[in-house]
Protein backbone atom coordinates (compact mmCIF):
# COMPACT_ATOMS: atom_id res chain seq x y z
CA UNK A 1 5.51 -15.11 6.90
CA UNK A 2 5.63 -12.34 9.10
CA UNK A 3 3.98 -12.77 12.52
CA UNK A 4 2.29 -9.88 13.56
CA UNK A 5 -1.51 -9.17 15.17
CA UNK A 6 -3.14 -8.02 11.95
CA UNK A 7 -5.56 -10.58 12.27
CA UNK A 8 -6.78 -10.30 15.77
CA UNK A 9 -6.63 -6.37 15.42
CA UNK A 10 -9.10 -7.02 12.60
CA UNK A 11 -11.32 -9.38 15.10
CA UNK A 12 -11.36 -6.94 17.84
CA UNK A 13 -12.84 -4.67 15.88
CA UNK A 14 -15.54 -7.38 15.05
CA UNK A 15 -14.37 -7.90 11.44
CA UNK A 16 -13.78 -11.54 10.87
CA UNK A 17 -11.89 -13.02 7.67
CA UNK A 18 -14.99 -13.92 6.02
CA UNK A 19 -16.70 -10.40 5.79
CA UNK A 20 -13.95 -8.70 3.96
CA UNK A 21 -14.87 -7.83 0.32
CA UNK A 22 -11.49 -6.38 -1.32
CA UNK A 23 -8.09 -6.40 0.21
CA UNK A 24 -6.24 -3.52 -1.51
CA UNK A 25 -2.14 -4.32 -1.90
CA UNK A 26 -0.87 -0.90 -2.68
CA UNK A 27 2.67 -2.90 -3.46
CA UNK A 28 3.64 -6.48 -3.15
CA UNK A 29 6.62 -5.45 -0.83
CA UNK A 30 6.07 -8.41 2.30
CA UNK A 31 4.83 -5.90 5.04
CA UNK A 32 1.92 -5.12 2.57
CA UNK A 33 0.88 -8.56 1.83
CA UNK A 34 1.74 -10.61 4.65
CA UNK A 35 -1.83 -11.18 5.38
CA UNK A 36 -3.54 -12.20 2.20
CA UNK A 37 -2.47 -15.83 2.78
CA UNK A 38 -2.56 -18.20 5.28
CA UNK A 39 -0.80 -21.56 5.85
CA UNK A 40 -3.16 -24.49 5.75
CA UNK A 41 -1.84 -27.95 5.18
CA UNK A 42 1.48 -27.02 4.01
CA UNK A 43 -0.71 -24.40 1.30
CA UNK A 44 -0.70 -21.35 1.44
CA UNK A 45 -4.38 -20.12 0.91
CA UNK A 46 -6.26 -17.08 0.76
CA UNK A 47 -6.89 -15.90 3.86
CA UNK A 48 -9.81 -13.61 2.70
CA UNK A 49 -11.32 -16.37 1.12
CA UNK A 50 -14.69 -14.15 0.26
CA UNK A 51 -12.60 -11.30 -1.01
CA UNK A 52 -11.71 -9.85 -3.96
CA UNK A 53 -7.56 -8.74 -4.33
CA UNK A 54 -7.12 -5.65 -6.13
CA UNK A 55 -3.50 -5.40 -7.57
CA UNK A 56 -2.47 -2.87 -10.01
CA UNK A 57 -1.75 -4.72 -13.20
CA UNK A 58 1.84 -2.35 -13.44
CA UNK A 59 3.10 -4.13 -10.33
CA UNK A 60 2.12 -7.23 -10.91
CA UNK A 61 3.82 -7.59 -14.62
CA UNK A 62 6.78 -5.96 -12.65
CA UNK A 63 6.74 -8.33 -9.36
CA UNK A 64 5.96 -11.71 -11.54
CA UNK A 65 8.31 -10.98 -14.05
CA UNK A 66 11.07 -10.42 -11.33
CA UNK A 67 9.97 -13.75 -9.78
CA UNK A 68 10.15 -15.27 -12.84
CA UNK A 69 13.55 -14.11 -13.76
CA UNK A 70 14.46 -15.44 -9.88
CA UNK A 71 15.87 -11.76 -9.46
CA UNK A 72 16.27 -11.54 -5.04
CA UNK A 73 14.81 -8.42 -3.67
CA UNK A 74 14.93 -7.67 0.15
CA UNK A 75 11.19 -6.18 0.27
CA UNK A 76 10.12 -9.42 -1.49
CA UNK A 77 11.61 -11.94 0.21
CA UNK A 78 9.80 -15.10 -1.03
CA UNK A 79 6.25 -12.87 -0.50
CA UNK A 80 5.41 -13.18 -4.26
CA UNK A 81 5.41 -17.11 -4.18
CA UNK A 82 3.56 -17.71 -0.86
CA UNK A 83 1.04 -13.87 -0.80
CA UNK A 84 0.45 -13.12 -3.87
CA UNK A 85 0.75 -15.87 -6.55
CA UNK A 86 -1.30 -18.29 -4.79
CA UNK A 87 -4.10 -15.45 -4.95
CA UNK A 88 -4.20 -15.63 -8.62
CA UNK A 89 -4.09 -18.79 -8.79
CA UNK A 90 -7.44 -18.98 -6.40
CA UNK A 91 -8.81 -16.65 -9.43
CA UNK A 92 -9.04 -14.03 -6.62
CA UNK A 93 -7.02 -11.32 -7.89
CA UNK A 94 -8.43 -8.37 -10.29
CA UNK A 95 -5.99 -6.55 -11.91
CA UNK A 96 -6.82 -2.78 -12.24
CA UNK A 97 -5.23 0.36 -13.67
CA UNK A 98 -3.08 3.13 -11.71
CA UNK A 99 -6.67 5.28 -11.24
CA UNK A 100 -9.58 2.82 -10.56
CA UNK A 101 -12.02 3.76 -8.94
CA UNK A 102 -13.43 0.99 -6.37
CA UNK A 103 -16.78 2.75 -6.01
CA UNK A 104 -18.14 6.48 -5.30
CA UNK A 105 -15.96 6.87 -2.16
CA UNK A 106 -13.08 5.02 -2.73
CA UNK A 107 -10.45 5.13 -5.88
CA UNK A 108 -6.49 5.34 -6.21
CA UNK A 109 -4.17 7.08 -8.00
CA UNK A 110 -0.52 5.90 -8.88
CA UNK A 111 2.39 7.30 -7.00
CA UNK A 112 5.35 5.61 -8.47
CA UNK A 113 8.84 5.25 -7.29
CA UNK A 114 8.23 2.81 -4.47
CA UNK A 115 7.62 0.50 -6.70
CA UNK A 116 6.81 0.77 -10.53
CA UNK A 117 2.76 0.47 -10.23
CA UNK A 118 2.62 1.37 -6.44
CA UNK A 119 -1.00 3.67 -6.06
CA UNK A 120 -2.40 5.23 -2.69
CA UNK A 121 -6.01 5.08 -1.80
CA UNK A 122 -8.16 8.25 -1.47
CA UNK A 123 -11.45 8.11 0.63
CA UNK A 124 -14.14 10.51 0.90
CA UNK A 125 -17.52 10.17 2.80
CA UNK A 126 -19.63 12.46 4.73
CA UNK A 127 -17.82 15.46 3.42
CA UNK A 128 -14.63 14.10 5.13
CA UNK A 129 -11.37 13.14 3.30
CA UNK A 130 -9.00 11.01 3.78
CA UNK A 131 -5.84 9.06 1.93
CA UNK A 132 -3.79 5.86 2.53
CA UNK A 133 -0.50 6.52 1.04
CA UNK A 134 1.00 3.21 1.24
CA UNK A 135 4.86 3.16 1.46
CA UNK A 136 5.04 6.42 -0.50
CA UNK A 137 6.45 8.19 2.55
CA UNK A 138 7.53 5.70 4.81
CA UNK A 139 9.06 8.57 8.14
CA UNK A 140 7.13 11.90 8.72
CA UNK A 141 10.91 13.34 7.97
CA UNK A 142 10.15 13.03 4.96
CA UNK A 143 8.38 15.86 4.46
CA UNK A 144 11.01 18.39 4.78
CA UNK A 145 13.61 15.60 3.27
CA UNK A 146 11.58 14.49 -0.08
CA UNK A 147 14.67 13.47 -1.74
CA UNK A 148 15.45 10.89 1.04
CA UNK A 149 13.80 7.97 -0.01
CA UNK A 150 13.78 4.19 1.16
CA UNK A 151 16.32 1.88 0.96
CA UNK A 152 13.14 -0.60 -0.56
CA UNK A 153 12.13 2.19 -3.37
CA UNK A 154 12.63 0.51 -6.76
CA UNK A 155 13.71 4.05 -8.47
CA UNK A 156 14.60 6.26 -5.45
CA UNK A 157 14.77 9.18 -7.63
CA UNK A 158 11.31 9.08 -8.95
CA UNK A 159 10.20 7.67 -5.53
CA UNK A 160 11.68 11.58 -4.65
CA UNK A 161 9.00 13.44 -7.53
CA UNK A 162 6.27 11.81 -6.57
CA UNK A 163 6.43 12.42 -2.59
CA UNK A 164 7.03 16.13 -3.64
CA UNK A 165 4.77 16.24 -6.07
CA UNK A 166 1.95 15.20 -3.56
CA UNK A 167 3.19 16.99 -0.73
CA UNK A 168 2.88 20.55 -2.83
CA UNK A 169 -0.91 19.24 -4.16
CA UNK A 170 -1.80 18.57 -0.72
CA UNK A 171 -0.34 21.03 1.47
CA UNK A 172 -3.09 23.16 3.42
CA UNK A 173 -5.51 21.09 1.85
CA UNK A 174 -8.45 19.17 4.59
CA UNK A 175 -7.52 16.03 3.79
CA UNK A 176 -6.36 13.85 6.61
CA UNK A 177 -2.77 11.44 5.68
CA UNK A 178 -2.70 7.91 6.54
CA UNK A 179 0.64 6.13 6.65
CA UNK A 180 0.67 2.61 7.94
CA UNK A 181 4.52 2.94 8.24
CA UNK A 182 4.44 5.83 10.69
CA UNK A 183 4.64 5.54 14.79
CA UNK A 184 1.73 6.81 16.50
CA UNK A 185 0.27 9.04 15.46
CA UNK A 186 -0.47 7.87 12.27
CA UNK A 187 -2.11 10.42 10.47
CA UNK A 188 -2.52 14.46 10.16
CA UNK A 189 -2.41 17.02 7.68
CA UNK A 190 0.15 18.25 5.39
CA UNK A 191 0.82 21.74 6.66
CA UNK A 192 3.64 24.70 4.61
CA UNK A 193 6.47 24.15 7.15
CA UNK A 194 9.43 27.08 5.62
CA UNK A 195 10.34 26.16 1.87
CA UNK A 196 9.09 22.58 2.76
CA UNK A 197 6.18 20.85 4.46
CA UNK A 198 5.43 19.22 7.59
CA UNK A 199 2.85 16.61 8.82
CA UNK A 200 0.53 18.05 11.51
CA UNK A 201 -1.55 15.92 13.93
């Protein structure tokens, strides 16, 4: 239920709800999903209705089983019951491993810690690359400060390994680093910065 432009920022970039083919939820966590439904006669509804919702099977036996048990979790907030169960229940979610691949240009890998099946999306066209990484690294800090992690990571210790672990694979590599949770700008390269990393515009 979070109010926010998403929509319309899709729109003006001439992409309406109806010509979306997968919506990717790297994590259930309610600023990742906040968009897949919509409220329509007191329902809440697919708001991709032509779509396809990838969620990694991991995190969804995690999230529904935590819903189920009615265990309260600040980066769920009621998002399970009104953004991602009613997607199943449209039969418009696909449950896929850790390291699908969507098709030649897209695929993910897991990067637990976050939460248990959380993945990041790597794409690569035209000789270009590029990766989402989802809440992995939530403050460009982080990359000199791996072991501070989120107050939202599930296992804060292995949400720790796993931003290292990346951060040394991709370091001087020419791949660019999305992060949805970062200010402008949002994206750059993972540069040696000392005994530790940095991201570089």
């Amino acid at each position: 239920m979070l109010d926010d432009p998403y929509l319309q920022n899709l729109g003006a970039l001439g992409v309406s709800p109806e010509r979306v083919d997968y919506v990717l939820c790297t994590q259930p966590h309610l600023d990742h999903v906040d968009s897949n439904t919509k409220l329509e006669d007191g329902k809440w509804v697919p708001t991709f209705r032509n779509a396809q919702y990838l969620f990694v099977k991991k995190e969804w036996e995690f999230w529904k089983s935590e819903h189920e048990r009615g265990v309260e979790n600040a980066a769920d907030d009621g998002s399970i019951a009104d953004s991602v169960i009613p997607i199943v229940e449209a039969g418009q979610a696909i449950l896929v491993n850790g390291d699908h691949a969507i098709d030649d240009e897209l695929h993910l890998s897991p990067s637990p810690g976050p939460t248990p099946g959380h993945v990041r999306l790597h794409l690569q066209s035209g000789g270009k690359k590029a990766m989402m990484t989802g809440a992995m690294i939530h403050h460009p800090v982080q990359c000199s400060e791996q072991q501070w992690s989120s107050g939202f990571c599930v296992d804060p210790v292995q949400s720790a390994a796993t931003r290292r672990s990346f951060l040394e694979a991709y370091s001087d590599q020419d791949v660019i680093v999305l992060d949805a949770h970062f200010l402008a700008p949002n994206g750059g390269r993972i540069v040696p910065n000392g005994d530790t990393w940095k991201l570089q515009a």
